[in-house]
N, C-alpha and C. Protein backbone atom coordinates (compact mmCIF):
# COMPACT_ATOMS: atom_id res chain seq x y z
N UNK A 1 29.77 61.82 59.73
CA UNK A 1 30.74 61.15 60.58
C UNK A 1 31.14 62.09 61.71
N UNK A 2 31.09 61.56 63.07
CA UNK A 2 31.50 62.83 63.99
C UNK A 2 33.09 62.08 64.49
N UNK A 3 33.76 63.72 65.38
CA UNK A 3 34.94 63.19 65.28
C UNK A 3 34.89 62.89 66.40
N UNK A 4 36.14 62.28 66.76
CA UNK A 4 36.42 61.81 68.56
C UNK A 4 36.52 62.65 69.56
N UNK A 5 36.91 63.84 68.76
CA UNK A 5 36.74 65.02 69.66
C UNK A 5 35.47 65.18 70.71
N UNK A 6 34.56 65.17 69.65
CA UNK A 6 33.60 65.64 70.41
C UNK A 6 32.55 65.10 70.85
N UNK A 7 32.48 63.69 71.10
CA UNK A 7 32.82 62.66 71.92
C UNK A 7 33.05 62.52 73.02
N UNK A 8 34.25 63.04 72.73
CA UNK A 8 35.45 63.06 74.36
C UNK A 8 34.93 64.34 75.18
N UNK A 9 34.41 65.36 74.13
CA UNK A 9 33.81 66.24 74.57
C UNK A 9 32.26 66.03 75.30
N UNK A 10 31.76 65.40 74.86
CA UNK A 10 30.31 64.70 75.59
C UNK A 10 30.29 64.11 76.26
N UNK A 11 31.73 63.19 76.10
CA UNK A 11 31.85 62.48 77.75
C UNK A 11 32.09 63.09 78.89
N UNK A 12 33.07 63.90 78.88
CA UNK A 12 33.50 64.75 79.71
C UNK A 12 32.61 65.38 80.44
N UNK A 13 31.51 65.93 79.72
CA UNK A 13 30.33 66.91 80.29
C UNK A 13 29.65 65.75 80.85
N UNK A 14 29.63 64.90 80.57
CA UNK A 14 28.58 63.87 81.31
C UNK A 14 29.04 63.29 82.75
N UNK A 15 30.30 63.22 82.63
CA UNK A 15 30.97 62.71 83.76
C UNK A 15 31.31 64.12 85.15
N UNK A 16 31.55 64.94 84.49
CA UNK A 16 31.18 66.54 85.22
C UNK A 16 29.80 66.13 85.48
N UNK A 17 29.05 66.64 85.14
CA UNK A 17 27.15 66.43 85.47
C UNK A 17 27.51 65.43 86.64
N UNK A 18 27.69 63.56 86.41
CA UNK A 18 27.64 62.82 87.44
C UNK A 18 28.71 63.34 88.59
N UNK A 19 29.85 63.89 88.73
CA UNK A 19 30.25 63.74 89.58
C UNK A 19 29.96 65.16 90.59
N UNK A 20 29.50 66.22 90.12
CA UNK A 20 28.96 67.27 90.59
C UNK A 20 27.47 67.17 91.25
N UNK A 21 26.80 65.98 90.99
CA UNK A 21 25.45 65.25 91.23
C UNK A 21 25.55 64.72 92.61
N UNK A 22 26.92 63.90 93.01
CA UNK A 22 27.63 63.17 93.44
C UNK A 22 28.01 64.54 94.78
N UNK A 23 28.56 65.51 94.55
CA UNK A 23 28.93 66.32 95.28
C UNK A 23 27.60 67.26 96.03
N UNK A 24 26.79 67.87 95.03
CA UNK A 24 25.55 68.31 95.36
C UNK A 24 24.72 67.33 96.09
N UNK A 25 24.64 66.23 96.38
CA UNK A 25 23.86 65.19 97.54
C UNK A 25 25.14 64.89 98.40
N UNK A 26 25.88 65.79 98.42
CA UNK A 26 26.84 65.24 99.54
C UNK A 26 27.42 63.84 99.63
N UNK A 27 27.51 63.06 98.66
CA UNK A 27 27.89 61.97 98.47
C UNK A 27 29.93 61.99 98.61
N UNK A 28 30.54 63.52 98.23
CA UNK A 28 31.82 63.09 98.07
C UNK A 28 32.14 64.81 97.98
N UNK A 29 33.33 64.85 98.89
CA UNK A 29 33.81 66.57 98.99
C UNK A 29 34.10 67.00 97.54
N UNK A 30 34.26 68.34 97.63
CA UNK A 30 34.74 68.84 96.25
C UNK A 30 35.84 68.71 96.05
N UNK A 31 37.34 68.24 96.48
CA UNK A 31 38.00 67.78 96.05
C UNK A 31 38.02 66.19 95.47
N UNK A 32 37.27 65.30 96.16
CA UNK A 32 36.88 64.20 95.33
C UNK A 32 36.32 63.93 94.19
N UNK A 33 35.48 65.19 94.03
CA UNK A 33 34.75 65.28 92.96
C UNK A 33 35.60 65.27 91.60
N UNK A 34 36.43 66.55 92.15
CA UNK A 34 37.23 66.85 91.15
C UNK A 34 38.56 65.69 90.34
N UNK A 35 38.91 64.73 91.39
CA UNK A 35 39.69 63.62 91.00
C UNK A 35 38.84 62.37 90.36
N UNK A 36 37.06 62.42 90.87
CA UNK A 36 36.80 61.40 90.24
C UNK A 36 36.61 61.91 88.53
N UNK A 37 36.18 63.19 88.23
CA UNK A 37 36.39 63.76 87.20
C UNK A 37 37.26 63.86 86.35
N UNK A 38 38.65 63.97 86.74
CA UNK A 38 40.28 64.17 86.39
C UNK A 38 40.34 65.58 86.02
N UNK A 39 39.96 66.13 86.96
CA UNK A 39 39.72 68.06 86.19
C UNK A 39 40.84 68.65 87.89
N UNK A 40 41.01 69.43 87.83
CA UNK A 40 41.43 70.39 88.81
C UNK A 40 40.40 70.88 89.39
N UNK A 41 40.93 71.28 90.62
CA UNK A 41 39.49 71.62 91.46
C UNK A 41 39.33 73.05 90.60
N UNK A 42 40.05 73.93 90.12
CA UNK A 42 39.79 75.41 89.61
C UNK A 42 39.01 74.90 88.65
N UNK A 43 39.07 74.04 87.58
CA UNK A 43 38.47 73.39 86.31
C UNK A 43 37.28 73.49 86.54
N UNK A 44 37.19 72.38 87.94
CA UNK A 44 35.69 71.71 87.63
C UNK A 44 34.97 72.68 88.74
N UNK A 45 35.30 74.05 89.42
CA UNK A 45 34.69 75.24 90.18
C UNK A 45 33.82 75.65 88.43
N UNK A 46 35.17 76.10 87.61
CA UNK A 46 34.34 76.70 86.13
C UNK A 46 33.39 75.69 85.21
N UNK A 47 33.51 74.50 85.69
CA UNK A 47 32.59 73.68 84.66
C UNK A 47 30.98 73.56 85.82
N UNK A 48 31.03 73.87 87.38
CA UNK A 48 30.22 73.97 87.90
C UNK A 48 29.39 75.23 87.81
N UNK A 49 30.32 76.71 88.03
CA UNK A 49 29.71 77.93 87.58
C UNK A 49 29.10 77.69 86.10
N UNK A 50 28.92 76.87 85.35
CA UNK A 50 28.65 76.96 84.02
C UNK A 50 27.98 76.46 83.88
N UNK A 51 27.32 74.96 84.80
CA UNK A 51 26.32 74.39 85.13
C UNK A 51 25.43 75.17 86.20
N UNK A 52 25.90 76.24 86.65
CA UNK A 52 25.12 77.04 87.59
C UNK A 52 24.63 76.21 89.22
N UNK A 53 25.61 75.95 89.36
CA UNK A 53 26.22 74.84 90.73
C UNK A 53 26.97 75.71 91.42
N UNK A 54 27.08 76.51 92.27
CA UNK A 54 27.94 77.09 93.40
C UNK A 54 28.58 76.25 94.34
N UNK A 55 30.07 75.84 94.11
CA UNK A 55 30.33 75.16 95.31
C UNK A 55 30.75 75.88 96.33
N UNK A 56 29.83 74.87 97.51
CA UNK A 56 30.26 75.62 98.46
C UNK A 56 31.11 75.47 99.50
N UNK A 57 31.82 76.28 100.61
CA UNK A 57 33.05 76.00 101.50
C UNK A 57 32.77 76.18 102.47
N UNK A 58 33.25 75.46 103.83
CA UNK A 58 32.96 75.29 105.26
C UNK A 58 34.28 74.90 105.70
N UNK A 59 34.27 75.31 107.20
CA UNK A 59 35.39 75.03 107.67
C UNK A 59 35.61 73.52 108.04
N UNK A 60 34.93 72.47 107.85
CA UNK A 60 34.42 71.23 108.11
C UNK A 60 34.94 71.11 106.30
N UNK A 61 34.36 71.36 105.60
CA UNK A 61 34.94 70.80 104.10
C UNK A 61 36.35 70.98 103.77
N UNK A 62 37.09 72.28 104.39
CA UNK A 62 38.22 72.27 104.30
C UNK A 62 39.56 71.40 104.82
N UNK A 63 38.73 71.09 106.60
CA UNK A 63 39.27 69.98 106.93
C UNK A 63 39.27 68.96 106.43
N UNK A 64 38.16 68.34 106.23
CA UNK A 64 37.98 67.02 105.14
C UNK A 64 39.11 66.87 104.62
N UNK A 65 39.15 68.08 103.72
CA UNK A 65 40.03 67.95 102.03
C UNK A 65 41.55 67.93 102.42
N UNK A 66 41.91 68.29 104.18
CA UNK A 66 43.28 68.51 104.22
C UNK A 66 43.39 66.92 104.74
N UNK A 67 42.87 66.01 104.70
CA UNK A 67 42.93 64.64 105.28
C UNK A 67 43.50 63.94 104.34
């Protein structure tokens, strides 16, 4: 029997994966990413370093994100 935990835990990583997928084709800034996720942008920087994803910053992405 598995628990819900970890579950919630597999979802989570799956939904990280899609929305970092989502960010890596430029589909949605890294702050979007991070809300379609529900993680903090610091969160989902460490769930990207961990997927070995570097996000990256521009002065054009920063504006974006202050919109």
């Amino acid at each position: 029997m598995y628990s819900g935990i970890a579950e919630d835990k597999e979802d989570i990583t799956v939904k990280v994966k899609e929305v970092l997928a989502l960010y890596t084709q430029g589909n949605v800034s890294f702050a979007r990413a991070a809300e379609l996720a529900e993680l903090s942008r610091k969160e989902l920087i460490r769930q990207a370093r961990a997927l070995e994803i570097q996000p990256h910053s521009s002065e054009q992405m920063f504006k974006a994100e202050l919109v």
